[in-house]
Protein backbone atom coordinates (compact mmCIF):
# COMPACT_ATOMS: atom_id res chain seq x y z
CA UNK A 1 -83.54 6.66 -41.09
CA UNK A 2 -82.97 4.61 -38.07
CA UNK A 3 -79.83 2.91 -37.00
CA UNK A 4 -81.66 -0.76 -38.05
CA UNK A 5 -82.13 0.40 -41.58
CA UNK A 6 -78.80 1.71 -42.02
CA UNK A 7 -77.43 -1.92 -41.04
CA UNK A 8 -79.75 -3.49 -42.56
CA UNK A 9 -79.16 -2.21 -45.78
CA UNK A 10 -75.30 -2.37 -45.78
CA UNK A 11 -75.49 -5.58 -45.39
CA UNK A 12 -78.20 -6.50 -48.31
CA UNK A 13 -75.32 -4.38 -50.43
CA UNK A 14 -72.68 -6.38 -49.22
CA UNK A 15 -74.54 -9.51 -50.08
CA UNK A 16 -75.14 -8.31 -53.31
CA UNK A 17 -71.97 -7.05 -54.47
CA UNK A 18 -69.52 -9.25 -52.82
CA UNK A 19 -71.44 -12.70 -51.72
CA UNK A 20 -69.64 -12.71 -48.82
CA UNK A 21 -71.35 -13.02 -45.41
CA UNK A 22 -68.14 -11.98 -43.27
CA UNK A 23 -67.64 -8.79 -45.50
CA UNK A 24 -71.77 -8.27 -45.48
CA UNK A 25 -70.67 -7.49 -41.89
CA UNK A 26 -68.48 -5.24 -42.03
CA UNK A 27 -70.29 -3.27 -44.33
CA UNK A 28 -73.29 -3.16 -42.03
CA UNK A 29 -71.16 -2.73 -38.91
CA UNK A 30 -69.77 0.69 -40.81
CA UNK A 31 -73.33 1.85 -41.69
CA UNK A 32 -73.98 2.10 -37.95
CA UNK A 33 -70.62 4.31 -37.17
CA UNK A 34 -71.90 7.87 -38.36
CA UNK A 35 -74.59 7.44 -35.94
CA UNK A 36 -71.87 7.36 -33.25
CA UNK A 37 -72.35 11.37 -32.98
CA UNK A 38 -75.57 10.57 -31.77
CA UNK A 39 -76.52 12.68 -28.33
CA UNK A 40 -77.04 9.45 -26.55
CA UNK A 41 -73.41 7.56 -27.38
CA UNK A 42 -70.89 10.07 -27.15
CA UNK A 43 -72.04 13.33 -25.45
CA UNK A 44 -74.94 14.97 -23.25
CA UNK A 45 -77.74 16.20 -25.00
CA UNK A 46 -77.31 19.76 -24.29
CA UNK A 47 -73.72 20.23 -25.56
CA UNK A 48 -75.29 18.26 -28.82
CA UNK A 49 -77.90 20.37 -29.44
CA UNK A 50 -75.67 23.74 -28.70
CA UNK A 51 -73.43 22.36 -31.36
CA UNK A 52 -76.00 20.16 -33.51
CA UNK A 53 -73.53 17.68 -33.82
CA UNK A 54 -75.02 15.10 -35.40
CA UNK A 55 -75.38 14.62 -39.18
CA UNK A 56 -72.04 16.59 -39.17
CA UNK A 57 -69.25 15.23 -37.32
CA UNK A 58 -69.29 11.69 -38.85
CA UNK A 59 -71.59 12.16 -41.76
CA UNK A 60 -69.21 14.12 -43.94
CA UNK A 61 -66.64 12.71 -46.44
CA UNK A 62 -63.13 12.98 -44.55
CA UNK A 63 -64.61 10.36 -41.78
CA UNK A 64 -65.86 8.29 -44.42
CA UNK A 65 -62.26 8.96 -46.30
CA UNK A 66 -60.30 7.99 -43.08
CA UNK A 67 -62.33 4.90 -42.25
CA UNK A 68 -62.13 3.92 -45.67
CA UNK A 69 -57.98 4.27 -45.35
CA UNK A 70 -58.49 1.97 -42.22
CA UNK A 71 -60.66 -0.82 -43.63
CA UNK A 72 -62.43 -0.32 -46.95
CA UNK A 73 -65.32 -2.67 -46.14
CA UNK A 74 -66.43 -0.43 -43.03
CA UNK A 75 -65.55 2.66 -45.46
CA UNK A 76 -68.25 1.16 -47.77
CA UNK A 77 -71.01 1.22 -44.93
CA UNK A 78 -70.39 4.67 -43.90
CA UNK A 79 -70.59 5.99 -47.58
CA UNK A 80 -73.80 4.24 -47.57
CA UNK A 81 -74.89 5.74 -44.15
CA UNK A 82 -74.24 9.04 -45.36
CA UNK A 83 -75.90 8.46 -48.55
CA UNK A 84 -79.06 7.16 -46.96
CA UNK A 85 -79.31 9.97 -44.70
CA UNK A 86 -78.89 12.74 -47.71
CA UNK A 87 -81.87 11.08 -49.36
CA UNK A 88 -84.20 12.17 -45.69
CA UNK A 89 -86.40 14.55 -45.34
CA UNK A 90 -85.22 18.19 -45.24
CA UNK A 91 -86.70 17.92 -41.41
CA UNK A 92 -84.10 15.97 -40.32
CA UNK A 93 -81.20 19.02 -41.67
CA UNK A 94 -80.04 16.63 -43.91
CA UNK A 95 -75.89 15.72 -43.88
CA UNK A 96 -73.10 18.26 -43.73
CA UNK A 97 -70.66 16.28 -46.24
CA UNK A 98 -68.10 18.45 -45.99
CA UNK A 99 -68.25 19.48 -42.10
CA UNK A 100 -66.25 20.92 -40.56
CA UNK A 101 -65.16 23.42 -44.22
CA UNK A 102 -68.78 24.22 -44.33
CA UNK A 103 -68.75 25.73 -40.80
CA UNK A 104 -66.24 28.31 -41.48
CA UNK A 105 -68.64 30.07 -44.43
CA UNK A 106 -71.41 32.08 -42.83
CA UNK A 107 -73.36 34.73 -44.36
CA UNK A 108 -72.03 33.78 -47.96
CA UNK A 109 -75.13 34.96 -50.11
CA UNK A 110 -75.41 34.95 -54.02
CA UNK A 111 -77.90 36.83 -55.85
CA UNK A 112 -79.01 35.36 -59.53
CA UNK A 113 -76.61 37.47 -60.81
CA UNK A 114 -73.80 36.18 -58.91
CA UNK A 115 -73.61 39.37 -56.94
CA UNK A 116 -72.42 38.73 -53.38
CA UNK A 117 -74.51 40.01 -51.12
């Protein structure tokens, strides 16, 4: 999804569930922050793509935990970021919600037995 869309629809949920225009944007103002990790916002493209960065370090649920802590209203709009994102297409490497656990585990194969292989 594109950064519009994520704003956009944090603050239609805002709307809806708190029929407050201030706190509509603050929602929608924390569905843009995951996309801070973005190759043209915080880093070069090349160390980006040596690390693929993005959908991982703030699309996972301790940066959505820890904004949350900060301001629940911008914690709202990055849960709804990252939920947006999960529903993509599996071309876009969908989220890594628990980055960066889920980095440590390589080569961790199960058969249908529960063998490990």
């Amino acid at each position: 999804m594109n950064l519009n869309s994520h704003i956009l629809f944090g603050i239609a949920v805002g709307m809806f569930l708190f029929h407050n225009t201030e706190t509509a944007i603050l929602i929608g103002i924390g569905a843009a922050l995951p996309d801070l990790d973005r190759e043209y916002i915080l880093t070069n493209k090349l160390s980006l793509a040596k690390h693929q960065l993005h959908r991982a370090l703030f699309h996972n649920i301790f940066f959505g935990l820890l904004i949350y802590i900060l301001n629940q209203y911008l914690g709202i709009g990055v849960f709804l970021h990252i939920m947006l994102d999960m529903l993509t297409s599996p071309a876009d490497r969908g989220v890594e919600i628990l980055f960066p656990l889920d980095r440590f585990i390589k080569d961790f194969h199960l058969d249908y037995d529960g063998i490990i292989r």
